[in-house]
Protein backbone atom coordinates (compact mmCIF):
# COMPACT_ATOMS: atom_id res chain seq x y z
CA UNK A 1 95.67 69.87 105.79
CA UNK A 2 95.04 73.89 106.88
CA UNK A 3 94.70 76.04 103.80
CA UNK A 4 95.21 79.69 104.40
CA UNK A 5 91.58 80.13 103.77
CA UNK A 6 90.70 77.78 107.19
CA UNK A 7 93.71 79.05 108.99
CA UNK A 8 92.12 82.87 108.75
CA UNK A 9 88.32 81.90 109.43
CA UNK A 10 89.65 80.27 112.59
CA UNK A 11 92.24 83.00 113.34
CA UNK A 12 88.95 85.08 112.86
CA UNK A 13 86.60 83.13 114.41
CA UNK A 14 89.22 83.13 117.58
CA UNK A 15 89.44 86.65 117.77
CA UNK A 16 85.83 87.42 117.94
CA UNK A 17 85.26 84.83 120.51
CA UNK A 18 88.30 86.72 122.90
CA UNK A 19 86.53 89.57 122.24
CA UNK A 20 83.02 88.60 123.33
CA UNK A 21 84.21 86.68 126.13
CA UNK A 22 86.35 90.02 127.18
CA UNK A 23 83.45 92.37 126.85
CA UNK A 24 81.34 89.81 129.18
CA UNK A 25 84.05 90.11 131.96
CA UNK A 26 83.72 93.67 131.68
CA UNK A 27 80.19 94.30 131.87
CA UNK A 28 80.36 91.79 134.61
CA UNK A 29 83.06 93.85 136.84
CA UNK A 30 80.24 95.19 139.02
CA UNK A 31 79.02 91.33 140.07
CA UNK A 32 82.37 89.87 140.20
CA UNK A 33 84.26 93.14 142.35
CA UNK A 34 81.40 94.25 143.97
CA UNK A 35 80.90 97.89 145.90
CA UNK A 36 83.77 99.60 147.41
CA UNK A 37 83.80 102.54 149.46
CA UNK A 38 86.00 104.90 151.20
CA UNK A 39 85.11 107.89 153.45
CA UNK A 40 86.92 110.63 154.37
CA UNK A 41 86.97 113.38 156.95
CA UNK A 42 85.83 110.62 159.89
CA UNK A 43 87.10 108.46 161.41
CA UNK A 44 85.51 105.57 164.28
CA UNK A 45 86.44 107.16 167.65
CA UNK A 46 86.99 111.08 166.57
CA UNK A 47 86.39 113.64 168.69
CA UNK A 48 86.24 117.01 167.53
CA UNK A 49 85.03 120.84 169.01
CA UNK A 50 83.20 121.68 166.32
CA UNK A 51 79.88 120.97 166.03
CA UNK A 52 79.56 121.01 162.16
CA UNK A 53 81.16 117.94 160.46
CA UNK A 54 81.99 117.55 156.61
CA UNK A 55 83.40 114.19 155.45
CA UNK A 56 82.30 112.65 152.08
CA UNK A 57 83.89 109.66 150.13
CA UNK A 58 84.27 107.24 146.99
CA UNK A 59 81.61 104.65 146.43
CA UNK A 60 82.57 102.28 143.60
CA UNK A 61 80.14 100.10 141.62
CA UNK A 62 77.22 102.11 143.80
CA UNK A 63 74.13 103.59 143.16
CA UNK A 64 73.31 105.27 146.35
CA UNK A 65 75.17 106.31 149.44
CA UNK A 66 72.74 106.84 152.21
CA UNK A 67 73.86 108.83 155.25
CA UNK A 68 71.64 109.01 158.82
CA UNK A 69 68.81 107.63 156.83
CA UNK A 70 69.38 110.73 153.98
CA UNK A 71 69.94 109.66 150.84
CA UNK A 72 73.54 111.84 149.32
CA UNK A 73 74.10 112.09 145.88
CA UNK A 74 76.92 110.51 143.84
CA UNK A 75 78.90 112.31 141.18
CA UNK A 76 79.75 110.13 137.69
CA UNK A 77 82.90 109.21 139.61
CA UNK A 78 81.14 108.33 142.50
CA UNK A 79 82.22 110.82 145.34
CA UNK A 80 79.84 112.21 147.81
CA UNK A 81 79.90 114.70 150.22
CA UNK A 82 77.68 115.53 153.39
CA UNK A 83 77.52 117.85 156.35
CA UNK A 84 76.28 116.73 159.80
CA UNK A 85 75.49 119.01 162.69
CA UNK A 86 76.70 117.15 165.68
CA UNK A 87 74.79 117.25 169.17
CA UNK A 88 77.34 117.25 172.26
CA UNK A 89 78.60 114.29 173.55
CA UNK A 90 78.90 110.85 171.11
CA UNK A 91 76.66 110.93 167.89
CA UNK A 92 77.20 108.14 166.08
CA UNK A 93 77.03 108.13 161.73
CA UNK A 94 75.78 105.05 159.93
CA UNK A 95 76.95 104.67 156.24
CA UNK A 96 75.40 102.70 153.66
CA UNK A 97 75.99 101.99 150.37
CA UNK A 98 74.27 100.23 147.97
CA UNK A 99 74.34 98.91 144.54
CA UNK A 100 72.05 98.08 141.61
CA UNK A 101 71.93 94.31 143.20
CA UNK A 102 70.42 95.24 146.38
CA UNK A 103 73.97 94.62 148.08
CA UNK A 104 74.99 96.81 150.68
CA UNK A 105 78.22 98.09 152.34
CA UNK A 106 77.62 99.34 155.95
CA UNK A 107 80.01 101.55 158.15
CA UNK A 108 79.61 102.95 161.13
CA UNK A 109 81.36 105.69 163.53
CA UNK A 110 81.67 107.16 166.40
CA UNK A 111 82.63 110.89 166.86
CA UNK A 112 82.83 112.82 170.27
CA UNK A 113 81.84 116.27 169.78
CA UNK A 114 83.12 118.37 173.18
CA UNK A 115 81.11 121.57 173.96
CA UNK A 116 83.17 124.04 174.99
């Protein structure tokens, strides 16, 4: 028979293993969900008249975004922003972002820049 005593040690008990096991998951977010990213201001394929281009981004779960071999850094959020001076014709921008496990997220585009 369950006393009240052993009904509240393993009511306890239960609730400090729930909360263990939660704070695992949580600390484990950045292996299980891994990096994402999102850039903004380019697109693959853009072709612009200006020869100065700003675009930046969101890099989740990352610890560095690097951009044309440059490393950019990454606000507490995570956002980044760069500038690129574009040579006429295609240039093309490589992308990559990495996290504390040495995985990497790589994107790369195209952008036409017309001399006028």
């Amino acid at each position: 028979m369950i006393t009240t005593k052993k009904a509240f040690r393993y009511g306890t008990v239960s609730i400090l293993i729930a909360i263990i096991l939660g704070y695992g998951i949580w600390q484990s977010r950045d292996i299980l969900f891994g990096i994402k990213a999102s850039v903004y201001g380019v697109n693959d394929g853009l072709s612009v008249s200006d020869p100065i281009l700003h675009f930046g981004g969101n890099a989740y779960h990352a610890n560095s975004v690097v951009v044309d071999g440059k490393t950019v850094p990454l606000t507490d959020a995570g956002a980044w922003e760069d500038t690129l001076a574009l040579l006429p014709g295609y240039n093309t921008i490589q992308i990559v972002v990495t996290d504390r496990f040495r995985r990497t997220v790589t994107k790369e585009y195209r952008i036409y820049y017309k001399n006028n």
